[in-house]
PDB file of N, CA and C in Angstrom:
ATOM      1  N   UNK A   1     -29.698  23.669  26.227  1.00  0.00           N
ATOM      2  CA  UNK A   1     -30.736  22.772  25.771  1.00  0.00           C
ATOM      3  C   UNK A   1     -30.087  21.474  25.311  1.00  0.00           C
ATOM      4  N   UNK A   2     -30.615  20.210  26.214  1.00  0.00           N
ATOM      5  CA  UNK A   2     -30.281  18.983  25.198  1.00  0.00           C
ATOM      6  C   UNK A   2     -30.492  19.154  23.836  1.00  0.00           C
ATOM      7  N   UNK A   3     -29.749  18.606  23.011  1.00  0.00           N
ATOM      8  CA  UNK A   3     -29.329  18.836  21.554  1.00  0.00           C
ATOM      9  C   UNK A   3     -29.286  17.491  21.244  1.00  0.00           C
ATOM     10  N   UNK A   4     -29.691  16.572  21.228  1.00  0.00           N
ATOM     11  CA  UNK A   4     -29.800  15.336  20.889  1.00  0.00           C
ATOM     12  C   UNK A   4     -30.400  14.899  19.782  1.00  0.00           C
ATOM     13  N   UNK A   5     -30.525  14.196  18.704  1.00  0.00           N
ATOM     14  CA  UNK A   5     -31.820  14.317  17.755  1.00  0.00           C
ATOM     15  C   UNK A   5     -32.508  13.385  18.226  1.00  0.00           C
ATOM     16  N   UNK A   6     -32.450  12.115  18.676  1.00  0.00           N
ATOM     17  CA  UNK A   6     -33.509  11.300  19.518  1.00  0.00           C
ATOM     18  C   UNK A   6     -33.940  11.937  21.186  1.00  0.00           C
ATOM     19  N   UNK A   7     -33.447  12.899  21.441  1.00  0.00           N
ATOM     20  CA  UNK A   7     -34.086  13.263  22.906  1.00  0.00           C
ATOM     21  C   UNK A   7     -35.811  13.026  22.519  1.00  0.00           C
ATOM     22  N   UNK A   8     -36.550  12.882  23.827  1.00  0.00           N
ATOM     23  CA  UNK A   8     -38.154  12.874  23.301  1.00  0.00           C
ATOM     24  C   UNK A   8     -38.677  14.106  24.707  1.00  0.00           C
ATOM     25  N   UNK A   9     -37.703  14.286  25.180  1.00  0.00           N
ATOM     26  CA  UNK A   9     -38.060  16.231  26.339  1.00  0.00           C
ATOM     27  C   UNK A   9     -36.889  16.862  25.943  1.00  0.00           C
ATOM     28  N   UNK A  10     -36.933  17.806  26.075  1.00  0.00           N
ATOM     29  CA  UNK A  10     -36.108  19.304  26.732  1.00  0.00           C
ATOM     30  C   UNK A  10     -36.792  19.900  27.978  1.00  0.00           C
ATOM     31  N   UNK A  11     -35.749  20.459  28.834  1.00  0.00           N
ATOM     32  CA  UNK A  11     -35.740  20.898  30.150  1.00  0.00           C
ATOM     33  C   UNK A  11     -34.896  22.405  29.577  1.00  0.00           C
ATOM     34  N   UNK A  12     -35.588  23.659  29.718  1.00  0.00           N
ATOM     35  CA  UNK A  12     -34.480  25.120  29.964  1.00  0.00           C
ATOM     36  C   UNK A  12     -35.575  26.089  30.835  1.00  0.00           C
ATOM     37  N   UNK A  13     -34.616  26.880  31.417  1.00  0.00           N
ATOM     38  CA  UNK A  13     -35.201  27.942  32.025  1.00  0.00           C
ATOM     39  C   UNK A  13     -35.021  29.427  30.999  1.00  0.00           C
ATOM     40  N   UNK A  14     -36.377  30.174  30.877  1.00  0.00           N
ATOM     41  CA  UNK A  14     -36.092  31.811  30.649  1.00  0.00           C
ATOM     42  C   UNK A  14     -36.704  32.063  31.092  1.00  0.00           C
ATOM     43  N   UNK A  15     -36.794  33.321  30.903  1.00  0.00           N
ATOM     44  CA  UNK A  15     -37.625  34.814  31.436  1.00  0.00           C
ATOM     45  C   UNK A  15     -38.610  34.955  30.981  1.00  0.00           C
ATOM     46  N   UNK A  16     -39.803  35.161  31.151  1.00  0.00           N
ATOM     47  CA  UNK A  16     -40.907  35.278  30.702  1.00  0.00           C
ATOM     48  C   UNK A  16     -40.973  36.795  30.162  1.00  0.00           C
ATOM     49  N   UNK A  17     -41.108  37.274  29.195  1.00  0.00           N
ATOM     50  CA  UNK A  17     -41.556  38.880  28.741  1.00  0.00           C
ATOM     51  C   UNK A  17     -42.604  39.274  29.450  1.00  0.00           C
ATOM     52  N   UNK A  18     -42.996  40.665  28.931  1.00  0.00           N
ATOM     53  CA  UNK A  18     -44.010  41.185  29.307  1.00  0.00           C
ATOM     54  C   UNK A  18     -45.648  40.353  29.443  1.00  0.00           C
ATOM     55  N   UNK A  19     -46.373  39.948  30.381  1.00  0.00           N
ATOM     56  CA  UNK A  19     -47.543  39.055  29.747  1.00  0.00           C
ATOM     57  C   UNK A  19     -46.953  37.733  30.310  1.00  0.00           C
ATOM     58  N   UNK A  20     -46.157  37.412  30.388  1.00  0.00           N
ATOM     59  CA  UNK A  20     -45.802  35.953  31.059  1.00  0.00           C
ATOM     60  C   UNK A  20     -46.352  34.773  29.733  1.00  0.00           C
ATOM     61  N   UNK A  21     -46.077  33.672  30.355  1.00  0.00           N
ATOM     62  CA  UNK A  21     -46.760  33.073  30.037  1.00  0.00           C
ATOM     63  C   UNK A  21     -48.576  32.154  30.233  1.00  0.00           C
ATOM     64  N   UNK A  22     -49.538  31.646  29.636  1.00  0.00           N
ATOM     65  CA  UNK A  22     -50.868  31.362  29.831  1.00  0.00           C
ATOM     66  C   UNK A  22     -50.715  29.908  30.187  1.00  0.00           C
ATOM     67  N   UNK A  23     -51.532  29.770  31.376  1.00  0.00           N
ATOM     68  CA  UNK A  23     -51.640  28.338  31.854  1.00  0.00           C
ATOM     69  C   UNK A  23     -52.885  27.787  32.379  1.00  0.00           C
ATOM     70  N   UNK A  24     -53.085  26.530  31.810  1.00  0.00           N
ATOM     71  CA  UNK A  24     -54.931  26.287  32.049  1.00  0.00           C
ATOM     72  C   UNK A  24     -55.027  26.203  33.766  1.00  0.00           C
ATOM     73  N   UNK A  25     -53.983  25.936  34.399  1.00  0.00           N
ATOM     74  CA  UNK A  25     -54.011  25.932  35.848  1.00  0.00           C
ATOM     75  C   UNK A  25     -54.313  27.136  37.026  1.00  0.00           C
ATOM     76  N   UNK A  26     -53.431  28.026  36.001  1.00  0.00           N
ATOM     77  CA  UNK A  26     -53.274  29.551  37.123  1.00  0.00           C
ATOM     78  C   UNK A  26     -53.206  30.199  36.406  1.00  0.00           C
ATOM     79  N   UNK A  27     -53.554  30.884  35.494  1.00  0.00           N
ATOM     80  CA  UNK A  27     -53.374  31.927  34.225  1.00  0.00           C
ATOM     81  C   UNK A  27     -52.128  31.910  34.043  1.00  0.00           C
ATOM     82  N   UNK A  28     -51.947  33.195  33.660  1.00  0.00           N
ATOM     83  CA  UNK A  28     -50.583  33.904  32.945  1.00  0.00           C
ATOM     84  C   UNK A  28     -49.518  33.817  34.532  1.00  0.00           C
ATOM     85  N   UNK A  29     -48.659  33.451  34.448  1.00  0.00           N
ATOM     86  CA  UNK A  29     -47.368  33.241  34.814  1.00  0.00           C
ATOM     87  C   UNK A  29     -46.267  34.255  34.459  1.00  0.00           C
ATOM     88  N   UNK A  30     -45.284  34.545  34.988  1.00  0.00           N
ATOM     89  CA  UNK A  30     -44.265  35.230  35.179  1.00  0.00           C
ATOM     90  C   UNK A  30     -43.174  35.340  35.506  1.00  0.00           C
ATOM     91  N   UNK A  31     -41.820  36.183  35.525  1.00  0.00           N
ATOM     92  CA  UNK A  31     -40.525  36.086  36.015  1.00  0.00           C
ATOM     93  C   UNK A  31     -39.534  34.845  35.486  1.00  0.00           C
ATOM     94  N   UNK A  32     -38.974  34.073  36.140  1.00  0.00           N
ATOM     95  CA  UNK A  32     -37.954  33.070  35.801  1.00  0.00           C
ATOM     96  C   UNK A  32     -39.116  31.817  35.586  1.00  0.00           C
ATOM     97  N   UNK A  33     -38.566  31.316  34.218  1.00  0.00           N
ATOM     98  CA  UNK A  33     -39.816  29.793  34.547  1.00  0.00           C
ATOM     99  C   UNK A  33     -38.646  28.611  34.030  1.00  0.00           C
ATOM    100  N   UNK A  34     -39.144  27.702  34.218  1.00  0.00           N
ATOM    101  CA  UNK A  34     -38.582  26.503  33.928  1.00  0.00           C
ATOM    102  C   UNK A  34     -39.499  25.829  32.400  1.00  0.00           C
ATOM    103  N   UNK A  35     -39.281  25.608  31.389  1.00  0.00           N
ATOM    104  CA  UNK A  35     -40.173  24.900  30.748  1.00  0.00           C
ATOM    105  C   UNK A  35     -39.490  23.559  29.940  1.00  0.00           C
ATOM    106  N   UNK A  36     -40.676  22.721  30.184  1.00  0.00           N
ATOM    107  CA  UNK A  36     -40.614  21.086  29.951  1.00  0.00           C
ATOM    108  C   UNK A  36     -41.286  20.701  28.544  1.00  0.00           C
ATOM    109  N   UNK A  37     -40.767  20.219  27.050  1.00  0.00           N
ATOM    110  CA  UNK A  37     -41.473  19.856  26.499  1.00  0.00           C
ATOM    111  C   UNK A  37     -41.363  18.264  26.323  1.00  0.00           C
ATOM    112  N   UNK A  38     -42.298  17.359  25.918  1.00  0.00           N
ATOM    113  CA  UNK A  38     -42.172  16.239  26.196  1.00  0.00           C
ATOM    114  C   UNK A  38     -43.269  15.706  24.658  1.00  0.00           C
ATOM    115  N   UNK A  39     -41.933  14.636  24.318  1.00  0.00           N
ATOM    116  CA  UNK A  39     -43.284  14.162  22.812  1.00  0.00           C
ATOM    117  C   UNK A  39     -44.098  13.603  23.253  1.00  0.00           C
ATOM    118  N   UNK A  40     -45.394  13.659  22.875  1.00  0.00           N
ATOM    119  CA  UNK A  40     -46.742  12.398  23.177  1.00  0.00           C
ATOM    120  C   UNK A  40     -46.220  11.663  22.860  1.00  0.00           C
ATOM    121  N   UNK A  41     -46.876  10.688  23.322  1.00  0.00           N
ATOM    122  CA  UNK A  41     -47.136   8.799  23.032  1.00  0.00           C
ATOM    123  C   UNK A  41     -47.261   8.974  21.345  1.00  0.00           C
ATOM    124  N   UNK A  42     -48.050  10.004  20.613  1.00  0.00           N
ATOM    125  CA  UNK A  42     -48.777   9.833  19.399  1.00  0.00           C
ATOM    126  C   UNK A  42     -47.589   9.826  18.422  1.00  0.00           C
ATOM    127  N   UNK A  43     -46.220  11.089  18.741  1.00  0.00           N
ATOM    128  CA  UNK A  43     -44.830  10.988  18.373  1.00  0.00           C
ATOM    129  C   UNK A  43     -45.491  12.209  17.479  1.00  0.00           C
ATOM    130  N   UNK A  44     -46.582  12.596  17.076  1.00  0.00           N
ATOM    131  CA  UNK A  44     -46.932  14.434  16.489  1.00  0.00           C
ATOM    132  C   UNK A  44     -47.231  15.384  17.001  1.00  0.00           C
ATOM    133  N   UNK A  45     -47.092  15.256  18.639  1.00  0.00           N
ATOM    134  CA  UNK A  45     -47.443  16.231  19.345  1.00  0.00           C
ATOM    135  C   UNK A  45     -46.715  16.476  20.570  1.00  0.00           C
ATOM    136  N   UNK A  46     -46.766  17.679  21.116  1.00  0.00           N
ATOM    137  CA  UNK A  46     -45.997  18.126  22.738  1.00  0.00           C
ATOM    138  C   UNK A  46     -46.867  18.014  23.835  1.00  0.00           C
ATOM    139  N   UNK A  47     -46.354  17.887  24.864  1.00  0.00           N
ATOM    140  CA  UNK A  47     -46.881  18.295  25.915  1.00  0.00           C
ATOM    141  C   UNK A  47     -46.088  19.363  26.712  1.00  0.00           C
ATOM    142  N   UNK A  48     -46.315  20.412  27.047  1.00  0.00           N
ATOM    143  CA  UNK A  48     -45.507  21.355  27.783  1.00  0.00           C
ATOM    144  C   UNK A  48     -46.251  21.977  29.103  1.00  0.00           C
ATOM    145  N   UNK A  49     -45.246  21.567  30.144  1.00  0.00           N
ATOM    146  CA  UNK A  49     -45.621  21.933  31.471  1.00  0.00           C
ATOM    147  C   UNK A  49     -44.234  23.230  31.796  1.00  0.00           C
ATOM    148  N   UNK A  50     -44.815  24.116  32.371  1.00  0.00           N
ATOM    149  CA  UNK A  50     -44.275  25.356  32.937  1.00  0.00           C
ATOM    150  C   UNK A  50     -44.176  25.284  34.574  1.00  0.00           C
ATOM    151  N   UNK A  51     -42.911  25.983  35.227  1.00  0.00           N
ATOM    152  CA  UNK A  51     -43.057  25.972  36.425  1.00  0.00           C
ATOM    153  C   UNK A  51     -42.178  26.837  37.071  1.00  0.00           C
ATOM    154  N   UNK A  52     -42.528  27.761  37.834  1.00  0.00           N
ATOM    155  CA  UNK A  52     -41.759  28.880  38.560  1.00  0.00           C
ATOM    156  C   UNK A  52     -40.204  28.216  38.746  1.00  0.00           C
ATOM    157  N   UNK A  53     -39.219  28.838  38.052  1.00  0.00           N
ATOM    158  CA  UNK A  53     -37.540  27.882  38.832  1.00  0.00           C
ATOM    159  C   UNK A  53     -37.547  27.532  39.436  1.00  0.00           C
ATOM    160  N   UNK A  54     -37.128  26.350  40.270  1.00  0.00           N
ATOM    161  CA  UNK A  54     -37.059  26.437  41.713  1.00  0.00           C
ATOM    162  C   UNK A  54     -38.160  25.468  42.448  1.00  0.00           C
ATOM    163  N   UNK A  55     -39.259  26.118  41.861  1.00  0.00           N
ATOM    164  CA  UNK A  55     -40.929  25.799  42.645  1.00  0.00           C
ATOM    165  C   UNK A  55     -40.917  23.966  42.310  1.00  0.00           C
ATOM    166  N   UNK A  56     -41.782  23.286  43.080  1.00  0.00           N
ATOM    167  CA  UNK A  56     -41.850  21.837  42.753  1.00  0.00           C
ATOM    168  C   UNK A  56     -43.094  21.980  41.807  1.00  0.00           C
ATOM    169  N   UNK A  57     -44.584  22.906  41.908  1.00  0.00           N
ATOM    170  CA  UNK A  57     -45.229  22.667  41.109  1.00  0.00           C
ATOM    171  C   UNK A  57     -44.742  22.892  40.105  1.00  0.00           C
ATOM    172  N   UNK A  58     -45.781  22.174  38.676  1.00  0.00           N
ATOM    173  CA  UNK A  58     -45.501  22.008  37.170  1.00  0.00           C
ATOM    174  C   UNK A  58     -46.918  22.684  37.128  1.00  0.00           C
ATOM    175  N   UNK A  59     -47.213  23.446  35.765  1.00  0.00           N
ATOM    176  CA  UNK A  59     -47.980  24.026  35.092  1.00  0.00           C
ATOM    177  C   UNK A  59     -48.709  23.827  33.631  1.00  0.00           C
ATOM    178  N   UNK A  60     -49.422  22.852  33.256  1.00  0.00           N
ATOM    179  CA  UNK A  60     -49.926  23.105  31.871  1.00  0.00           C
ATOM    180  C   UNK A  60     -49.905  23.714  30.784  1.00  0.00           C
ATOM    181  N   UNK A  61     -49.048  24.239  29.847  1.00  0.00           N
ATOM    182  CA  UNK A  61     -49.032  25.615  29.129  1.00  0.00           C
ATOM    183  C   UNK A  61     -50.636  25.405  28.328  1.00  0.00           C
ATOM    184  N   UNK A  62     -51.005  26.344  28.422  1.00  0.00           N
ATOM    185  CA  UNK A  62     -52.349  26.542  27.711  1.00  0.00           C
ATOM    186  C   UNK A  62     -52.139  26.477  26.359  1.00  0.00           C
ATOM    187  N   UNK A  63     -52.854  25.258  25.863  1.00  0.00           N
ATOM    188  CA  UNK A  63     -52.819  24.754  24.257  1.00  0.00           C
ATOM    189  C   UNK A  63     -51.688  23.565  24.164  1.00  0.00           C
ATOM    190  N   UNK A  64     -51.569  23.511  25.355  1.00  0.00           N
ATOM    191  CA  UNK A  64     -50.708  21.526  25.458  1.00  0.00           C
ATOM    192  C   UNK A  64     -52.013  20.286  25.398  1.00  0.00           C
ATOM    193  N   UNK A  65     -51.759  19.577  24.832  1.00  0.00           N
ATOM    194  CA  UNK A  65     -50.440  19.134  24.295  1.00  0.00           C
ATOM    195  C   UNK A  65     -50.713  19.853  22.514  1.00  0.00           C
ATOM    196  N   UNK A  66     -49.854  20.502  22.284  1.00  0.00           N
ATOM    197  CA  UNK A  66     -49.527  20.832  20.763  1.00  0.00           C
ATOM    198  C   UNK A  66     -48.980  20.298  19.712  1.00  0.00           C
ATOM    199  N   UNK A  67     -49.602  20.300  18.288  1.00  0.00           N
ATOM    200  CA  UNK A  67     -48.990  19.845  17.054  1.00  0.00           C
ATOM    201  C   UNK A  67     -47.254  20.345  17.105  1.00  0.00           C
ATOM    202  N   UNK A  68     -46.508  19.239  16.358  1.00  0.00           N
ATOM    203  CA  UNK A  68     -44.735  19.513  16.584  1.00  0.00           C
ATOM    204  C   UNK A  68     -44.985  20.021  15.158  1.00  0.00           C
ATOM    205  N   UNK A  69     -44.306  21.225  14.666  1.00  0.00           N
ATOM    206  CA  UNK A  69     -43.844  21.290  13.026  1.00  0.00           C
ATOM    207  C   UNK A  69     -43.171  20.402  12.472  1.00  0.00           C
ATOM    208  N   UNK A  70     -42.654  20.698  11.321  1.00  0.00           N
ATOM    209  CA  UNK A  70     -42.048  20.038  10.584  1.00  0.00           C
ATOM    210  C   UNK A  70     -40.569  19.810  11.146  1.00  0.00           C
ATOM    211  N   UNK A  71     -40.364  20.933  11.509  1.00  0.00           N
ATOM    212  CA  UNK A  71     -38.740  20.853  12.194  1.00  0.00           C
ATOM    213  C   UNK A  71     -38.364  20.171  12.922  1.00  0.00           C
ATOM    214  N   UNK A  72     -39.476  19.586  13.805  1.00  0.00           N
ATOM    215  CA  UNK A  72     -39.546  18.428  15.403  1.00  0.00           C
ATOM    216  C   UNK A  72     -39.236  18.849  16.238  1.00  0.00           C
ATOM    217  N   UNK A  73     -39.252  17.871  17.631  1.00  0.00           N
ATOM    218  CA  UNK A  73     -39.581  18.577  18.278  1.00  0.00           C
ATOM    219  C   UNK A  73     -38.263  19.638  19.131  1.00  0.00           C
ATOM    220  N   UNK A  74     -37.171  19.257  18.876  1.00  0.00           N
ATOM    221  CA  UNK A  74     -35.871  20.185  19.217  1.00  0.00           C
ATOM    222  C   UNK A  74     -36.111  21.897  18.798  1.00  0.00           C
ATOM    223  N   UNK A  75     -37.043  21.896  17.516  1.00  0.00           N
ATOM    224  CA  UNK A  75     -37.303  23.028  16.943  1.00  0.00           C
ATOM    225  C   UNK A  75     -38.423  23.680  17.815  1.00  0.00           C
ATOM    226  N   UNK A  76     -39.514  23.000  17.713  1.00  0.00           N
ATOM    227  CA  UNK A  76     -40.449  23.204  18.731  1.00  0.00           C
ATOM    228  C   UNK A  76     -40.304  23.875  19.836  1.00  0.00           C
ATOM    229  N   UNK A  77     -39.678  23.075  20.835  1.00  0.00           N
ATOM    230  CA  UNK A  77     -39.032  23.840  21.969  1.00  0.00           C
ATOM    231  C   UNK A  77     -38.673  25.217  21.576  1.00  0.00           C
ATOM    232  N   UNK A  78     -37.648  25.432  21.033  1.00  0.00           N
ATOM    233  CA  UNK A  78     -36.053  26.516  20.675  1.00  0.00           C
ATOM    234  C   UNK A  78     -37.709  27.589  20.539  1.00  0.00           C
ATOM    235  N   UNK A  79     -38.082  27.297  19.605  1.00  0.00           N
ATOM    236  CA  UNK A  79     -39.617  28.504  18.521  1.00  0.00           C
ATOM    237  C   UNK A  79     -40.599  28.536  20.542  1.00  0.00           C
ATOM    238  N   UNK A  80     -41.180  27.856  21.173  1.00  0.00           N
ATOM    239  CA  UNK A  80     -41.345  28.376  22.368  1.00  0.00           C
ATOM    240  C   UNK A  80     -41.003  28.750  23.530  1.00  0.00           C
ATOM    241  N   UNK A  81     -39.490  28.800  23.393  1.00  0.00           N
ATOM    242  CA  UNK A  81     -38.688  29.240  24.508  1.00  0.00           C
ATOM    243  C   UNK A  81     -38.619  30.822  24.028  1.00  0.00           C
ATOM    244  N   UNK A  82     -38.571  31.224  22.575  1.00  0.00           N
ATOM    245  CA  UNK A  82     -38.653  32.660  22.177  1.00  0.00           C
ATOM    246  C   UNK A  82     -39.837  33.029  22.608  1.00  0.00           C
ATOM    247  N   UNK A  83     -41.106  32.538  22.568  1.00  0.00           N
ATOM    248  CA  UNK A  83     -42.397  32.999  22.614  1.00  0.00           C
ATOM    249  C   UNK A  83     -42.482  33.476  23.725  1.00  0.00           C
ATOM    250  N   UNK A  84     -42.103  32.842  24.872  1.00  0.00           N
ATOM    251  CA  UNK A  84     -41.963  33.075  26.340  1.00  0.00           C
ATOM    252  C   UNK A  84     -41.645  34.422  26.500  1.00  0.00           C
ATOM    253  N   UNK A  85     -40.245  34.301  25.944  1.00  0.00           N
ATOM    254  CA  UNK A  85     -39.211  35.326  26.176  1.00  0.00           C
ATOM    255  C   UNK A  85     -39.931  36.750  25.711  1.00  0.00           C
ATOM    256  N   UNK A  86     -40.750  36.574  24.509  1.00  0.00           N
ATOM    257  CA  UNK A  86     -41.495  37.860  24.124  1.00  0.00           C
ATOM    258  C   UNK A  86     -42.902  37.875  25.074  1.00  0.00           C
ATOM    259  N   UNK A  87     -43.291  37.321  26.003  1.00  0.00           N
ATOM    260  CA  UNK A  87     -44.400  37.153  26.969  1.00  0.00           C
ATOM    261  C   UNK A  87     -45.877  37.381  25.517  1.00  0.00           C
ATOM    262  N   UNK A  88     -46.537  38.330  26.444  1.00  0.00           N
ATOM    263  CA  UNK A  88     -47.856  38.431  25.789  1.00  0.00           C
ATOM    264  C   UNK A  88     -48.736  36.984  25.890  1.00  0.00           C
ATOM    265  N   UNK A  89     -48.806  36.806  27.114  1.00  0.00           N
ATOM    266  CA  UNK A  89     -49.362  35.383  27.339  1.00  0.00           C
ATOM    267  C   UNK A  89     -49.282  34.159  26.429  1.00  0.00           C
ATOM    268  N   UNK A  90     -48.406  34.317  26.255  1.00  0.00           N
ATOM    269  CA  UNK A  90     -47.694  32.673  24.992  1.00  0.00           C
ATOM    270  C   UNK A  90     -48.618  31.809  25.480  1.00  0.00           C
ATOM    271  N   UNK A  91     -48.472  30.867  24.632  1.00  0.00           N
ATOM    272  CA  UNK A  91     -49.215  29.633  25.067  1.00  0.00           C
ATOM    273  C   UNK A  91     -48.591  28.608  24.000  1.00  0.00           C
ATOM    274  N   UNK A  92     -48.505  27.417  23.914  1.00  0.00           N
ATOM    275  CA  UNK A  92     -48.098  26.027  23.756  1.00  0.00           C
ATOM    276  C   UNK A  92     -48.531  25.949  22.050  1.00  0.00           C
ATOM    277  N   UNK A  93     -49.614  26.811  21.607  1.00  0.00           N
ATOM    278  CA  UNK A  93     -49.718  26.970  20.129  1.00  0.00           C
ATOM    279  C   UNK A  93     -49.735  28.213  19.465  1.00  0.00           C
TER     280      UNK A  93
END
């Protein structure tokens, strides 16, 4: 994961758990994904698009664009790259 404190995306790939992940595009998703978070314009919120490794389409995570915590958004990411990883149709909040 870029580790930057001004980065405004992260780019990583995991595994989706059991349940995949939820997407307003194609539902729940699965296997290897790629996920993108990206700060809004607003600078308090994410946008996160999901996408099979590999695949050129991008995916919506269901409940993008999302409030960033307090931690920002480096934290953000790291806290939904676990969510993934535990599947149960994660989603972006």
């Amino acid at each position: 994961m870029n580790t930057s404190p001004d980065t405004n995306a992260y780019t990583d790939s995991v595994t989706a758990g059991p349940g995949g992940a939820m997407t307003d595009d194609v539902g729940v998703i699965t296997g290897d994904l790629t996920v993108r978070t990206t700060l809004a314009g607003d600078g308090r919120s994410a946008h996160v698009a999901v996408q099979y490794t590999g695949a050129e389409e991008w995916y919506t995570l269901t409940g993008s664009p999302a409030p960033i915590p307090r931690g920002g958004l480096a934290a953000y990411h790291r806290d939904l790259l676990g969510r993934i990883r535990r599947g149960q149709g994660a989603t972006a909040t």
